[in-house]
C-alpha atoms as a PDB file:
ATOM      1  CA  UNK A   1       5.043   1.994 -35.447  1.00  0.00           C
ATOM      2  CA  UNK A   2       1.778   1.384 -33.791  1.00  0.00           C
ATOM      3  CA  UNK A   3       0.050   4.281 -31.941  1.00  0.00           C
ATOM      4  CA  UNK A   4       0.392   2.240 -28.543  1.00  0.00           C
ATOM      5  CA  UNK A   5       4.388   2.260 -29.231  1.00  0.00           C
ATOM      6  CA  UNK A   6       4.135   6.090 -29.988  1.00  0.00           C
ATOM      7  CA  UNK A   7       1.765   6.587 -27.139  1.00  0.00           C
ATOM      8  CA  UNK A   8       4.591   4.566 -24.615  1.00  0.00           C
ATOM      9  CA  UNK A   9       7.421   6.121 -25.643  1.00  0.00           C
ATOM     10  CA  UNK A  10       5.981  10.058 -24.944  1.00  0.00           C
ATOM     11  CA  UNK A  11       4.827   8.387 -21.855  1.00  0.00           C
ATOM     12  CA  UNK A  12       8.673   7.524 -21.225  1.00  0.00           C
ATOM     13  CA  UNK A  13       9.751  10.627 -23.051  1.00  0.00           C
ATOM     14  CA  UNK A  14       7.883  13.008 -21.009  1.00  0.00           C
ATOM     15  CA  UNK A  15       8.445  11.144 -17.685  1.00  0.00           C
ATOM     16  CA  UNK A  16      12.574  11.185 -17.926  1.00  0.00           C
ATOM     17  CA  UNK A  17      11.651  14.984 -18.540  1.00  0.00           C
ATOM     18  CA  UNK A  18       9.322  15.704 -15.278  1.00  0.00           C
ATOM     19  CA  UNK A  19      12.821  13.238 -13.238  1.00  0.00           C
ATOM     20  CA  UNK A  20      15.068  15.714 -14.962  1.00  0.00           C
ATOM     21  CA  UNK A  21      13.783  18.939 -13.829  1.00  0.00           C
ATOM     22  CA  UNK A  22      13.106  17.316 -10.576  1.00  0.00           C
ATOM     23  CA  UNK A  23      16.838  17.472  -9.500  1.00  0.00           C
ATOM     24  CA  UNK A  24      16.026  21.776  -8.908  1.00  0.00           C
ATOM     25  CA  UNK A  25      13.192  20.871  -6.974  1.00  0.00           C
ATOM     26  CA  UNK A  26      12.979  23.174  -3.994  1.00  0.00           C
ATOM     27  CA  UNK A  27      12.079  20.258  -1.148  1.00  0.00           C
ATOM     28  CA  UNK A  28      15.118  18.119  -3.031  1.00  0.00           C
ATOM     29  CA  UNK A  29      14.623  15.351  -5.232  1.00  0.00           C
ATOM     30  CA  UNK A  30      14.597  12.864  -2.584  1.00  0.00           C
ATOM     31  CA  UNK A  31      10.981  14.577  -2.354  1.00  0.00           C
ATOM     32  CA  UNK A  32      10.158  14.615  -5.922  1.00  0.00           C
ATOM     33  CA  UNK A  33      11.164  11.555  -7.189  1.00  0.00           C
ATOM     34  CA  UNK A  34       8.660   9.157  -5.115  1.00  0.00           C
ATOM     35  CA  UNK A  35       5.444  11.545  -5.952  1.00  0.00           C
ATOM     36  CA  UNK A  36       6.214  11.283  -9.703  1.00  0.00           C
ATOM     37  CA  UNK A  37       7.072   7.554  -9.493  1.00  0.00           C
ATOM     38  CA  UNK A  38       3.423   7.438  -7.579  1.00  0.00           C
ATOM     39  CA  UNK A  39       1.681   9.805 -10.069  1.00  0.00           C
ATOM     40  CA  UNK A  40       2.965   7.527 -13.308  1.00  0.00           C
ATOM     41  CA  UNK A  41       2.188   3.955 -11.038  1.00  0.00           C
ATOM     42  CA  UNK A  42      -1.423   4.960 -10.223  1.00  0.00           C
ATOM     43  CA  UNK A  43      -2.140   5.157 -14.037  1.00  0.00           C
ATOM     44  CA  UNK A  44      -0.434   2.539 -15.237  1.00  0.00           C
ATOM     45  CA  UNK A  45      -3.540  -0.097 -15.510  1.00  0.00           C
ATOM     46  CA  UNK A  46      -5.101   2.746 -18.380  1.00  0.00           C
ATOM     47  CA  UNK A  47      -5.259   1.334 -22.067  1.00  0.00           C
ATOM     48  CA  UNK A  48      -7.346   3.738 -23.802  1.00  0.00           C
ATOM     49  CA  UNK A  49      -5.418   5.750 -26.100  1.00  0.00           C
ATOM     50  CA  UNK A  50      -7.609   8.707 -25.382  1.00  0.00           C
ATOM     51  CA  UNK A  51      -7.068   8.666 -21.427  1.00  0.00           C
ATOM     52  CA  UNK A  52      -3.502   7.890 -22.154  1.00  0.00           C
ATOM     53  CA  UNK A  53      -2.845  11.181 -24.365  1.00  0.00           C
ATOM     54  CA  UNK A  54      -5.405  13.491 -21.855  1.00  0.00           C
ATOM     55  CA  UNK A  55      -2.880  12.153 -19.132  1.00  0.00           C
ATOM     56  CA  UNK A  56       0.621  13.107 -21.403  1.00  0.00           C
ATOM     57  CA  UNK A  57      -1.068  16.371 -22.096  1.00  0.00           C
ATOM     58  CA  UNK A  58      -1.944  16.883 -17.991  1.00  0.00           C
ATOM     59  CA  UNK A  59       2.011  15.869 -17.692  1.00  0.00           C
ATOM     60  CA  UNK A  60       2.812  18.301 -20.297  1.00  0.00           C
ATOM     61  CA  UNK A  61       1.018  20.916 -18.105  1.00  0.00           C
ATOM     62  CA  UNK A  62       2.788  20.523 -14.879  1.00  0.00           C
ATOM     63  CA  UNK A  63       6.342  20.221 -16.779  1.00  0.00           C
ATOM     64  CA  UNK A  64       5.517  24.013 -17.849  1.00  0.00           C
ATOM     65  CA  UNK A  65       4.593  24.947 -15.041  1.00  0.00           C
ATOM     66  CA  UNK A  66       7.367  23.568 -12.820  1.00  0.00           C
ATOM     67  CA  UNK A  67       9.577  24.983 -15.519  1.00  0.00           C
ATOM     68  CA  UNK A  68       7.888  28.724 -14.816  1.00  0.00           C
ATOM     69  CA  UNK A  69       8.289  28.151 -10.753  1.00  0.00           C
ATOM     70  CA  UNK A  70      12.042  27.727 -11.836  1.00  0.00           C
ATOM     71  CA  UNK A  71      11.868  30.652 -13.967  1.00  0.00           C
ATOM     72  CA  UNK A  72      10.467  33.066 -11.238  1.00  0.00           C
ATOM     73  CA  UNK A  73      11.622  31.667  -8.033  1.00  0.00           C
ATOM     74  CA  UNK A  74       9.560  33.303  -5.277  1.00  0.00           C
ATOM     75  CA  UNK A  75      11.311  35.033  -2.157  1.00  0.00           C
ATOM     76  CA  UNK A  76      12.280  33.350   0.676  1.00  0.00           C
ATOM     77  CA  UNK A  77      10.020  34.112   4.053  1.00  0.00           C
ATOM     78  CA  UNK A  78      12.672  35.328   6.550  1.00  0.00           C
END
């Protein structure tokens, strides 16, 4: 496989993850779902393999860190 095909499915791969754990999201995933769909959309026109991996690794990022915000809920302000 080409490094464009590897590059587009961890684009894919990582994308069906950040939908997945949207479903938990505290403001619902009627919330979520648009803003990722956005996030993805608005860098769809990159074709350097460079940009494209900085951008899985950024996606990466926030998938850990919504995963920790799951893992220590904060209270809920009375």
């Amino acid at each position: 496989m080409s490094g464009k095909t590897i590059l587009r499915q961890d684009v894919k791969r990582i994308y069906k993850e950040l939908l997945y754990l949207g479903r938990d999201y505290p403001r619902g995933f009627d919330y979520f779902r648009p803003r990722l769909h956005k996030a993805f959309a608005s860098q769809a026109s990159i074709t350097d393999e460079e940009q494209i991996r900085k951008g899985i690794e950024r996606a990466e990022f926030v998938k850990k860190e919504i995963e920790a915000m799951y893992a220590f809920p904060t209270p809920s302000l009375p």
